[in-house]
Structure formats: C-alpha cells, structure tokens
C-alpha atoms as a PDB file:
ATOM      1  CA  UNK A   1       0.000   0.000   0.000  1.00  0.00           C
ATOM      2  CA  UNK A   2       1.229   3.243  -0.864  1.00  0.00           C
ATOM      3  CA  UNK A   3       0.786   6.666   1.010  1.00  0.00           C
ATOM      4  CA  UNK A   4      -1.804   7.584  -1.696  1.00  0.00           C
ATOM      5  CA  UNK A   5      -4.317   4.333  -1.363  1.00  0.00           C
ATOM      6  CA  UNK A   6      -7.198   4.660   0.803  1.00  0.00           C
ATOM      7  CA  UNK A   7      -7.702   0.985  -0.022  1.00  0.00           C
ATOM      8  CA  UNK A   8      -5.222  -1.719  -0.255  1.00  0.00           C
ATOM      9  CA  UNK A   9      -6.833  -5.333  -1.112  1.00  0.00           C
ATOM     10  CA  UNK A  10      -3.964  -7.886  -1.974  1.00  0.00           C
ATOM     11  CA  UNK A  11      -4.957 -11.726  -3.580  1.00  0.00           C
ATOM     12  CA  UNK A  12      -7.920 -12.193  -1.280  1.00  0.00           C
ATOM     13  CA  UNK A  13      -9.883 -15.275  -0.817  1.00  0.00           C
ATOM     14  CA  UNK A  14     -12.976 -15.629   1.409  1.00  0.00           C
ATOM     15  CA  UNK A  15     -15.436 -18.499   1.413  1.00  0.00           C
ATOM     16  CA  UNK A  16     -18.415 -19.422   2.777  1.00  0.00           C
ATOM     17  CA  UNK A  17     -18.778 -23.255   4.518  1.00  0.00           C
ATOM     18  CA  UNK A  18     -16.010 -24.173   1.926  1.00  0.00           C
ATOM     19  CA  UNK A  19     -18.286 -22.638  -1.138  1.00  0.00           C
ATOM     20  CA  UNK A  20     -15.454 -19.519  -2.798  1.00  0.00           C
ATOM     21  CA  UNK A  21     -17.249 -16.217  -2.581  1.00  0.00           C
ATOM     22  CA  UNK A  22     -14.231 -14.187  -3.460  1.00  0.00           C
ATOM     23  CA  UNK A  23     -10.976 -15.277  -5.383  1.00  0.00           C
ATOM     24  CA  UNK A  24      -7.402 -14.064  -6.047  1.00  0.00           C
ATOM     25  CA  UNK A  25      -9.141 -10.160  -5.497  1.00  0.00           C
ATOM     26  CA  UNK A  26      -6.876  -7.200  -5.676  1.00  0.00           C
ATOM     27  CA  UNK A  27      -7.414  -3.425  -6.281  1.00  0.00           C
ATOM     28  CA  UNK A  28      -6.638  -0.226  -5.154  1.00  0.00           C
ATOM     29  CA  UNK A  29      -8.839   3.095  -4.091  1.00  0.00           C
ATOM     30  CA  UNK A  30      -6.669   6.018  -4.332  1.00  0.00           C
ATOM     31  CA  UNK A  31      -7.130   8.979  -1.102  1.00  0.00           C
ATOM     32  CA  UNK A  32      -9.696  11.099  -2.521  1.00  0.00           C
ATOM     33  CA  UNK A  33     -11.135   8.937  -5.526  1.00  0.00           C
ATOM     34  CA  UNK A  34     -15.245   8.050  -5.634  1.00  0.00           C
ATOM     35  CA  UNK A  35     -15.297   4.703  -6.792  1.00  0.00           C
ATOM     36  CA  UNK A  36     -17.922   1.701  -6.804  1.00  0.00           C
ATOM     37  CA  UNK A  37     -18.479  -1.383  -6.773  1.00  0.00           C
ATOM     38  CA  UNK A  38     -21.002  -3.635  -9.115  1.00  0.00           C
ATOM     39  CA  UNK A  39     -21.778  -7.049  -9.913  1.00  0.00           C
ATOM     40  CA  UNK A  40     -25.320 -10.076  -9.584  1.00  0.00           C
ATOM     41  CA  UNK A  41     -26.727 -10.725  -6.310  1.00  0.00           C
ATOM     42  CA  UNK A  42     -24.247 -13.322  -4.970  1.00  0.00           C
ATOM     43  CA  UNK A  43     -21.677 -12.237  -7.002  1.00  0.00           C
ATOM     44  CA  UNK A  44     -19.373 -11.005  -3.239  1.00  0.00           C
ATOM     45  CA  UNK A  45     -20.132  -7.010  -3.401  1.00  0.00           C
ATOM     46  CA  UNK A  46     -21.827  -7.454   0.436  1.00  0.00           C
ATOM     47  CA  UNK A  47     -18.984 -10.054   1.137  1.00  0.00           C
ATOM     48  CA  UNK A  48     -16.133  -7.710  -0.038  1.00  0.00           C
ATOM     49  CA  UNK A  49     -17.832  -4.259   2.066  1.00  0.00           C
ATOM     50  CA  UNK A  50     -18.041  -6.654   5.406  1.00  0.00           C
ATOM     51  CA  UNK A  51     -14.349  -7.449   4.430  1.00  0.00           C
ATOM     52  CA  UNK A  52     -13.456  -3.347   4.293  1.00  0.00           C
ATOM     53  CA  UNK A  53     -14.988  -2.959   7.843  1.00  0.00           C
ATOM     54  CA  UNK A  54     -13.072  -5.611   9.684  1.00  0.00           C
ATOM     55  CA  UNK A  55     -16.541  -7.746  10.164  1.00  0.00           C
ATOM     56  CA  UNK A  56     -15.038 -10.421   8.477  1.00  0.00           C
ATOM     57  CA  UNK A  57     -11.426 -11.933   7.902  1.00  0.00           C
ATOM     58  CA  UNK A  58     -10.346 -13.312   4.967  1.00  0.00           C
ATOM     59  CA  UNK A  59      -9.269 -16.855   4.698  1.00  0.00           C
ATOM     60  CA  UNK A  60      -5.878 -15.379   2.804  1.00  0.00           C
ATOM     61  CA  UNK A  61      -4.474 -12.291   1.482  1.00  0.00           C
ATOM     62  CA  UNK A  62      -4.411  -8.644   3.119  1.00  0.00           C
ATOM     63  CA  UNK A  63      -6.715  -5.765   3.091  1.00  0.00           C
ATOM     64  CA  UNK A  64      -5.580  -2.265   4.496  1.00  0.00           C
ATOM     65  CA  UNK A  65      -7.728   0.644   4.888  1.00  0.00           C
ATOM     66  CA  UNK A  66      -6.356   3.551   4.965  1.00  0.00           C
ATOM     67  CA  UNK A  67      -2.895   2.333   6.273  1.00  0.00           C
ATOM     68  CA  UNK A  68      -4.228  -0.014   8.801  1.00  0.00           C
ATOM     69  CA  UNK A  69      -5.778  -3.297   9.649  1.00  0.00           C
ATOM     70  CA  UNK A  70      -9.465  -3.237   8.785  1.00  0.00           C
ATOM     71  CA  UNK A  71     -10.250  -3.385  12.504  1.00  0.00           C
ATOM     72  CA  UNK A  72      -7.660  -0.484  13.530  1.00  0.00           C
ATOM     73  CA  UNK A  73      -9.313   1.581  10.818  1.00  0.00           C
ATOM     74  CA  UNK A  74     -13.016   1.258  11.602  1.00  0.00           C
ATOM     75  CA  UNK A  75     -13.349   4.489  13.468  1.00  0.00           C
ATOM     76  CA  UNK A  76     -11.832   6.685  10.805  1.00  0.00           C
ATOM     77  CA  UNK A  77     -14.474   4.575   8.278  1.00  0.00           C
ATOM     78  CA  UNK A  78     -18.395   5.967   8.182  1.00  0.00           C
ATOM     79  CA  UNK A  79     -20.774   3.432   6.899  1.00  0.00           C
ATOM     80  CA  UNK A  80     -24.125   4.070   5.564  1.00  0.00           C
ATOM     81  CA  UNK A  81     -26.119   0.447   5.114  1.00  0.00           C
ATOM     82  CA  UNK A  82     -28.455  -0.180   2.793  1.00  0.00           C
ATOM     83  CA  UNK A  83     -31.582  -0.372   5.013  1.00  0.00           C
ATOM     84  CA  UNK A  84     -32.265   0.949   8.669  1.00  0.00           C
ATOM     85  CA  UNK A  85     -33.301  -1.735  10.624  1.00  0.00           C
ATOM     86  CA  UNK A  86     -35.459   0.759  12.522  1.00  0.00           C
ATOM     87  CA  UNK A  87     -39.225   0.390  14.013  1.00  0.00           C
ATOM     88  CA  UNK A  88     -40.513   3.623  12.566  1.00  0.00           C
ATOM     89  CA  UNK A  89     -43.362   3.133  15.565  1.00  0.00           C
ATOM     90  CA  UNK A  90     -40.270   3.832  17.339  1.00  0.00           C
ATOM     91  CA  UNK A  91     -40.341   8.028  18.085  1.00  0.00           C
ATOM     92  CA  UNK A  92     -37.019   8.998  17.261  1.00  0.00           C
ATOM     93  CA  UNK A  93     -35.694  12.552  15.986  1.00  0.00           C
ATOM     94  CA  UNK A  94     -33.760  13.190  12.768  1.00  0.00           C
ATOM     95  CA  UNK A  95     -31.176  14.807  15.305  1.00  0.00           C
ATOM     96  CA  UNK A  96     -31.173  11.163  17.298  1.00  0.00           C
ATOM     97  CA  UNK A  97     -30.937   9.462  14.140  1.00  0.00           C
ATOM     98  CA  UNK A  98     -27.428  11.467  13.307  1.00  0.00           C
ATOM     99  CA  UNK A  99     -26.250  11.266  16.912  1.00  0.00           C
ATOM    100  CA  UNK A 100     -25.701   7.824  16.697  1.00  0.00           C
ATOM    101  CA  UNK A 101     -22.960   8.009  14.226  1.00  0.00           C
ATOM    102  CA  UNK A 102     -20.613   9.562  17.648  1.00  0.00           C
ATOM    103  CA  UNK A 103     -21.054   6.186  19.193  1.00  0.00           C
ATOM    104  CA  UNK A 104     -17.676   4.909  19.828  1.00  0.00           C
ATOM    105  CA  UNK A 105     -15.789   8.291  18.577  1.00  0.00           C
ATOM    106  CA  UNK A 106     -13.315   9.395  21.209  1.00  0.00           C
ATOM    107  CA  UNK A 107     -14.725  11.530  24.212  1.00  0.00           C
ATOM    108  CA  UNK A 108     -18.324  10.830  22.814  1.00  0.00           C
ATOM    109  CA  UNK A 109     -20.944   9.854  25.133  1.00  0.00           C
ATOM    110  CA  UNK A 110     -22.112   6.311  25.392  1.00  0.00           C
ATOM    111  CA  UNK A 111     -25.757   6.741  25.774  1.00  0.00           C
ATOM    112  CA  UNK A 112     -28.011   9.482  24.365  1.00  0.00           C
ATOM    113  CA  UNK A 113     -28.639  11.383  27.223  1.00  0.00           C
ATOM    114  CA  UNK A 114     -24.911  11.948  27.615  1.00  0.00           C
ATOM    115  CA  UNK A 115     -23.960  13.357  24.152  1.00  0.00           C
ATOM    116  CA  UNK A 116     -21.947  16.378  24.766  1.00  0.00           C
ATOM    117  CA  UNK A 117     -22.058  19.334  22.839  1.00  0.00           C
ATOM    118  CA  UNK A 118     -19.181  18.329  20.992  1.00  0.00           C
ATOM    119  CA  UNK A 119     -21.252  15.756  19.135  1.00  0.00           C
ATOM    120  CA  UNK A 120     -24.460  17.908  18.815  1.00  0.00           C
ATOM    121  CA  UNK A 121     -22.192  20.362  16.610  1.00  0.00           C
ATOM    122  CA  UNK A 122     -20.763  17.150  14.707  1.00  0.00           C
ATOM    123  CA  UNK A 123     -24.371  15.873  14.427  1.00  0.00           C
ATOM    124  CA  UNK A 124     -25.832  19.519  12.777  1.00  0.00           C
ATOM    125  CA  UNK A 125     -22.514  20.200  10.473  1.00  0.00           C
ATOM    126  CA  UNK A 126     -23.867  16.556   8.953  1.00  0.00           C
ATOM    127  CA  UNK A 127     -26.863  17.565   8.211  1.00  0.00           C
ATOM    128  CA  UNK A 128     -25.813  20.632   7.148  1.00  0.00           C
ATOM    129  CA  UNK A 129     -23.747  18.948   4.928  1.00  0.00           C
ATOM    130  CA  UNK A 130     -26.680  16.613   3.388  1.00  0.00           C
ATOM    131  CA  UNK A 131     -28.901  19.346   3.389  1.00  0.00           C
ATOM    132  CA  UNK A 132     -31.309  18.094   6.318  1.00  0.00           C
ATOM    133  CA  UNK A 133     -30.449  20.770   9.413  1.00  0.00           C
ATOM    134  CA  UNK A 134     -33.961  21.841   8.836  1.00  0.00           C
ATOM    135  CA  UNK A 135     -35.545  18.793   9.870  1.00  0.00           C
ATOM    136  CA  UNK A 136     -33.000  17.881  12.486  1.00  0.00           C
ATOM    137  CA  UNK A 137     -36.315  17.655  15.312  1.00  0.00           C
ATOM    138  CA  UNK A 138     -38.522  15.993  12.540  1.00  0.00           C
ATOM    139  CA  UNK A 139     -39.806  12.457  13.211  1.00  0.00           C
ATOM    140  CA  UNK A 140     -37.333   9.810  11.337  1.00  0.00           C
ATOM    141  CA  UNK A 141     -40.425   7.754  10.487  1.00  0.00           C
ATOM    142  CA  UNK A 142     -42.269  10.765   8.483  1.00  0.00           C
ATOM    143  CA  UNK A 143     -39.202  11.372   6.185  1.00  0.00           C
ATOM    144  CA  UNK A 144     -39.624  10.534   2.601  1.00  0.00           C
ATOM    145  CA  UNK A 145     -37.640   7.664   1.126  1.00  0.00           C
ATOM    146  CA  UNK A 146     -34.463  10.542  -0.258  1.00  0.00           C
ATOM    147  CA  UNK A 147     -34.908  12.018   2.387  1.00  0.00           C
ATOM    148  CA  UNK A 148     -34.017   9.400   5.230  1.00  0.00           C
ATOM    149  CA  UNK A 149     -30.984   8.055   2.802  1.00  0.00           C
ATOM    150  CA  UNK A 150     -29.576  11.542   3.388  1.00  0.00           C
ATOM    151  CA  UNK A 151     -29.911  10.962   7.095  1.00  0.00           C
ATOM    152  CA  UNK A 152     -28.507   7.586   7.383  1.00  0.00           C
ATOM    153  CA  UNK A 153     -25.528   9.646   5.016  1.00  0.00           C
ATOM    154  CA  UNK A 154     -24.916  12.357   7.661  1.00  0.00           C
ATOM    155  CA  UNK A 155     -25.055   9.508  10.694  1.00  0.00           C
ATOM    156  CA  UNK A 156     -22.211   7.990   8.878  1.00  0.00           C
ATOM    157  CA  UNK A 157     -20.664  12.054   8.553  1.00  0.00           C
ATOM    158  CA  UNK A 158     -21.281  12.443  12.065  1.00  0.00           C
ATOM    159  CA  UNK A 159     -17.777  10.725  12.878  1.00  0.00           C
ATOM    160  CA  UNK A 160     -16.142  13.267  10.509  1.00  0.00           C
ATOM    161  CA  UNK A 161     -14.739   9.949   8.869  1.00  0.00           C
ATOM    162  CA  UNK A 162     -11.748  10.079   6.330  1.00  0.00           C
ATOM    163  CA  UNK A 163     -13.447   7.422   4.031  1.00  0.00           C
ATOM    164  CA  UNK A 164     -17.026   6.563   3.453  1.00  0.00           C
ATOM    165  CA  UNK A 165     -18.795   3.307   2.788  1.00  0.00           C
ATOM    166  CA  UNK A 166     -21.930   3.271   1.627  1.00  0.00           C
ATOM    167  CA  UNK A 167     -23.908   0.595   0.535  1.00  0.00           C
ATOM    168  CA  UNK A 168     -26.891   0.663  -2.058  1.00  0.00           C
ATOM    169  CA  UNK A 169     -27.325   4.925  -1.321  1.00  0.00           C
ATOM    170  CA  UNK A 170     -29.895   4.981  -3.638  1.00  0.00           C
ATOM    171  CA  UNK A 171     -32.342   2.083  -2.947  1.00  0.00           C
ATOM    172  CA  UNK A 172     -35.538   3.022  -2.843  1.00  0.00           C
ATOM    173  CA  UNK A 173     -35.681   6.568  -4.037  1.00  0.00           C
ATOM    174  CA  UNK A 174     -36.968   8.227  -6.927  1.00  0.00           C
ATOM    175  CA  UNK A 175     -35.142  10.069  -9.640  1.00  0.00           C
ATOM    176  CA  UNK A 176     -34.980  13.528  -8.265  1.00  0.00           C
ATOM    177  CA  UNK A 177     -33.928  12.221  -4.952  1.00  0.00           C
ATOM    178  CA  UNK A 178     -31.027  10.084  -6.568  1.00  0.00           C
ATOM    179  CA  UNK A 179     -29.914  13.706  -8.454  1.00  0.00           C
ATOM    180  CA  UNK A 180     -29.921  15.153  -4.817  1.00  0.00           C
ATOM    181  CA  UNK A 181     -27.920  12.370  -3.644  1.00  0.00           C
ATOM    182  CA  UNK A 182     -25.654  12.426  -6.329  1.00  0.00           C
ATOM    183  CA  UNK A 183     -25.142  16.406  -5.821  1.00  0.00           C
ATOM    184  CA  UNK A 184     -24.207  16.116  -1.941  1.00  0.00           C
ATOM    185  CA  UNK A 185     -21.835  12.841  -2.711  1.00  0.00           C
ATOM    186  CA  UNK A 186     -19.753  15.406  -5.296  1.00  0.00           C
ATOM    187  CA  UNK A 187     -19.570  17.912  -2.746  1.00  0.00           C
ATOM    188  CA  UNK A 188     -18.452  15.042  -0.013  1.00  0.00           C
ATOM    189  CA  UNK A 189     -15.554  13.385  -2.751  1.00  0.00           C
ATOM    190  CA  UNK A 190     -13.608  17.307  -2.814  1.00  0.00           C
ATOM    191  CA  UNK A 191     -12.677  16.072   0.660  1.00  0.00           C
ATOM    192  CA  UNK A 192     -13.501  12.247   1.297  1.00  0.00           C
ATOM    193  CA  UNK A 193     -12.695   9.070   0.044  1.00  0.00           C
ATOM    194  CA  UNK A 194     -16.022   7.094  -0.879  1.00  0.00           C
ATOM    195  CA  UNK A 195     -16.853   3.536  -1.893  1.00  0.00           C
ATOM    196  CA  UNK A 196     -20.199   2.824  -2.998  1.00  0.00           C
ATOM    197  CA  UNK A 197     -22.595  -0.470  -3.461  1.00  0.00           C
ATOM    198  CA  UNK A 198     -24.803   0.041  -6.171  1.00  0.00           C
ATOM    199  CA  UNK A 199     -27.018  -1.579  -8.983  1.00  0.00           C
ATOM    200  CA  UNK A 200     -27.678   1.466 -10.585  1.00  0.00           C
ATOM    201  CA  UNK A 201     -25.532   1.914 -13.145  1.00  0.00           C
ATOM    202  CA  UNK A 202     -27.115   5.230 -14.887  1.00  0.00           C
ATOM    203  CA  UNK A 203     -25.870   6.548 -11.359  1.00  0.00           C
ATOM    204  CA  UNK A 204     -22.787   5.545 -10.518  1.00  0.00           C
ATOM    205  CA  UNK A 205     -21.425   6.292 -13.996  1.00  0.00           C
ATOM    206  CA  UNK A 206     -22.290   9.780 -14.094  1.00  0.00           C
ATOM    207  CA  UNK A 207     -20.379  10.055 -10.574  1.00  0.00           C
ATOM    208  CA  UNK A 208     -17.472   8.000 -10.383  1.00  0.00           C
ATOM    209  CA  UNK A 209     -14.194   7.311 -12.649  1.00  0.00           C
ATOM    210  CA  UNK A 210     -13.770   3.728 -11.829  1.00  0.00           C
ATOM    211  CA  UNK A 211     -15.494   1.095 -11.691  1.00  0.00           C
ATOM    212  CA  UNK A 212     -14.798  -2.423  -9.594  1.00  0.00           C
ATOM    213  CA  UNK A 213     -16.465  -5.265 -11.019  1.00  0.00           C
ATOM    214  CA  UNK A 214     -17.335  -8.224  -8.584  1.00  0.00           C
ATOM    215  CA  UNK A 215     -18.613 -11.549  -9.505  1.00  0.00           C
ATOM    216  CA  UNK A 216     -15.860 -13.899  -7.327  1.00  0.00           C
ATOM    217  CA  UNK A 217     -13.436 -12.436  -8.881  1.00  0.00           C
ATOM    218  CA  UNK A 218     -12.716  -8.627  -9.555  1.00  0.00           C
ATOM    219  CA  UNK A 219     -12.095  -6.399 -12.076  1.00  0.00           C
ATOM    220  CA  UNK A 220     -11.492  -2.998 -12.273  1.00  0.00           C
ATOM    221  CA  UNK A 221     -12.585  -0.475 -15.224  1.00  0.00           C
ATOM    222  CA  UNK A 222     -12.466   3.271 -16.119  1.00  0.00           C
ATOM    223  CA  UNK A 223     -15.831   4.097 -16.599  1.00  0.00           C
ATOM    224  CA  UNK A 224     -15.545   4.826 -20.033  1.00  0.00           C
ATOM    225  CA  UNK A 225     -14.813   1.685 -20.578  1.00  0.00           C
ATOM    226  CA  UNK A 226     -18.245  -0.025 -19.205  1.00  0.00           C
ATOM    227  CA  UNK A 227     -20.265  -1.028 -22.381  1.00  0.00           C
ATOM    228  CA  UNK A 228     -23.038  -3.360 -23.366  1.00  0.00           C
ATOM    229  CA  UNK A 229     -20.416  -5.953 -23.563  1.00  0.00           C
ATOM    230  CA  UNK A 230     -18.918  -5.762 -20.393  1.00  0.00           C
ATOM    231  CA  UNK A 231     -22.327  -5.502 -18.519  1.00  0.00           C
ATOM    232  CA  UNK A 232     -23.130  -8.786 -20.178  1.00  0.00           C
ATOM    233  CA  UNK A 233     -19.978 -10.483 -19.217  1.00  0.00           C
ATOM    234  CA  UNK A 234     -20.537  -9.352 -15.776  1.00  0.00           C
ATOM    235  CA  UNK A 235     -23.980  -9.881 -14.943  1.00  0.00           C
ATOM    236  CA  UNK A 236     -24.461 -12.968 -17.409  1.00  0.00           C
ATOM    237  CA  UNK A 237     -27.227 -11.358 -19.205  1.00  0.00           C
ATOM    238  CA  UNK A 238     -28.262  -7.589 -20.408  1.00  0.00           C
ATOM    239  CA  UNK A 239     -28.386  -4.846 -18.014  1.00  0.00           C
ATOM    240  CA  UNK A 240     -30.507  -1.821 -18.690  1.00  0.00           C
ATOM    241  CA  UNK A 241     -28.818   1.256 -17.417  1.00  0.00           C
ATOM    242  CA  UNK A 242     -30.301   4.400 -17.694  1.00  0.00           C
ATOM    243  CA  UNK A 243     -28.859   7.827 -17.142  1.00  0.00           C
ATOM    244  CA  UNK A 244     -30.542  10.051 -15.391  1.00  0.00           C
ATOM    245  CA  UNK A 245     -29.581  13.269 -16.137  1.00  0.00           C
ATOM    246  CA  UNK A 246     -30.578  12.220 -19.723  1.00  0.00           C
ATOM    247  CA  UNK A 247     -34.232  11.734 -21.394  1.00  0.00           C
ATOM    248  CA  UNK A 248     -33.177   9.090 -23.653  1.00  0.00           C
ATOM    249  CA  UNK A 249     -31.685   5.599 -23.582  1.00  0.00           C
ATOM    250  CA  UNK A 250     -27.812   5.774 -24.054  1.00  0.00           C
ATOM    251  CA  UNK A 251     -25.375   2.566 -24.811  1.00  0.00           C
ATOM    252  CA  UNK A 252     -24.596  -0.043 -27.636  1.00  0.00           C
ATOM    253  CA  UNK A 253     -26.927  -3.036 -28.491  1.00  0.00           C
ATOM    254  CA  UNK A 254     -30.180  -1.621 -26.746  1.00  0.00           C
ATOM    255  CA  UNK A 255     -29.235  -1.426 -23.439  1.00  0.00           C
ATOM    256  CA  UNK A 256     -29.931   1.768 -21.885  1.00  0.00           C
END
C-alpha cells in the first residue's frame, strides 16, 4: 500500500462453509477517488464491504484501509447500510438518528442522554452537509424515502470519517432524490474518500471514474470503458442502465 491508497486489497480469498465467494481479489482506491463497486446478487459485493470494515477476515491475502488493519481503521471509516433496521413506531428525531454516528468516537458519550455538545455540533454540520439541518427535530419515520438516505448519510458524517462506505445509497428513491444524492456525494468526494454499493448503473457512472467489477473475482474499469459488452460479461445477461440526467436511452446493443 502506498501513502496515496485509501484501499489496499492484496490476492484475497474468502469463502463461505467451503463454497469460494471471493478469489485471487486485488485493487486499489486512491485517497480522494469516488469509486464503486457492481456485480449479480451473490456475485461477493456485500462479502467484499463486510471485508473493508473488519466484520469479516479473509481466509488469505491482506486488506488495508487507509494504512491499517481493517479493525484499527473502523473508526476513521463511516458506513451508511443499505436499510435501517429501525421500528418507525419507534419516536425517534432526525437529530437522534445522526447522533448515533458519535457512538464509539473518542470523548463521545455512550448513551443518548450523555452526548456532549461536541457531538451535537458534529451531528448539525452533517446535516448541514446533506442538506437536512432543517428537519434535524422531525420524526425519522415521516421522512420521505431521499430524504431518510440523506440521514442515514450524515449519521455515517457524524464521525467526521476520512473514508465513506456506503452501501446501495440509492435504494428506494426516486429520480430527483437520486440527483440530490448524487449532488451532496460530489460535494463530499472534494474532501472524502467514498466507496459505494450500487445496482444502478445510470448513477454511478455519471459520478465515479472507476469502476470495480465483482462476480468472485474482480475487475477494475475506467468508466468509459463499461459497455453493453462488459455488462453482459458481468452480470451474465443484459443490463438496462439508464442515465438520469438524460431523457433518452444511451449505450450499444439496446441497453440503456
């Protein structure tokens, strides 16, 4: 790993009760670089992000985020999952929501009535930063779907992290959220690192320069290199991808 490589993944293997999910995988994420990751259900995108947070070990190889150990790294690293697993009977704030991303930071306190006012700052510059601060009191559960992805994205701010994980930002949301999305995540990449999950590739094509490819294996393209064919050999059949800042179908051999 070199001084400029937020990620460092080295001939990893990782299987599953003996069944491969992941083979011979190297690649690198430069500091600074917005990059993701796509590939079929199954195909070790989930497997690889676990990998990147230190949940699981691979059986051989070597992964370091940003100069460390997976593990070691974790609380420089803000992840944003693809779902809250959240009872929205539950009556929690927007501003509650956020707070929780200061669990575990240093000098952060450990249970909600002891956040100092350290965090509450940290907590409002996130949602200043996703465009939320106004509904920082607002019930989570009333949010729209956009609107609580760009929550879940300042929770993972809230840690002022140095690289971002984020997995599937734009499930669930319509079109005009996705452009707001994809309007805050340019802002974020002047100063963060970010990895994303996504199917979408109409998104993540007019955000990112690279592209990593999982199906077991991985490979990496520019995105100007992602084509009809490539999509194919990926995914084993066509993929429509549509681009959204676009009102027509763009790519070779009808896909979008």
């Amino acid at each position: 790993m070199t001084s400029s490589s937020a990620i460092s993944v080295r001939d990893v293997n990782f299987s599953y009760g003996g069944v491969p999910v992941l083979e011979g995988v190297s690649f690198d994420v430069a500091v600074g670089e917005i990059v993701s990751v796509v590939g079929p259900n199954g195909g070790g995108k989930t497997t690889l992000l676990k990998l990147l947070l230190g949940l699981l070990r691979p059986a051989s190889g070597r992964i370091r985020v940003l100069g460390q150990s997976p593990e070691q790294a974790r609380l420089r690293v803000g992840y944003m999952p693809q779902h809250s697993l959240h009872d929205l009977q539950f009556p929690v704030s927007v501003m509650d929501v956020v707070l929780m991303g200061r669990l575990g930071c240093r000098g952060a306190g450990r249970l909600p009535s002891w956040y100092s006012a350290e965090d509450r700052r940290a907590a409002r510059a996130a949602l200043e930063q996703v465009e939320m601060v106004s509904f920082a009191r607002r019930s989570f559960a009333e949010l729209s779907g956009g609107q609580r992805q760009r929550v879940l994205l300042a929770r993972a701010l809230c840690s002022q992290p140095e690289l971002l994980l984020l997995d599937e930002p734009t499930a669930n949301v319509d079109t005009v959220a996705e452009t707001r999305l994809a309007d805050v995540l340019r802002q974020l990449g002047r100063s963060k690192t970010i990895l994303m999950v996504s199917h979408d590739l109409g998104f993540v094509t007019n955000l990112v320069e690279k592209v990593i490819c999982v199906n077991r294996q991985v490979v990496v393209h520019p995105t100007s290199e992602i084509s009809g064919e490539s999509i194919h050999d990926l995914y084993g059949h066509e993929m429509r991808m549509v681009r959204h800042d676009q009102h027509l179908c763009t790519g070779g051999d009808g896909h979008e």
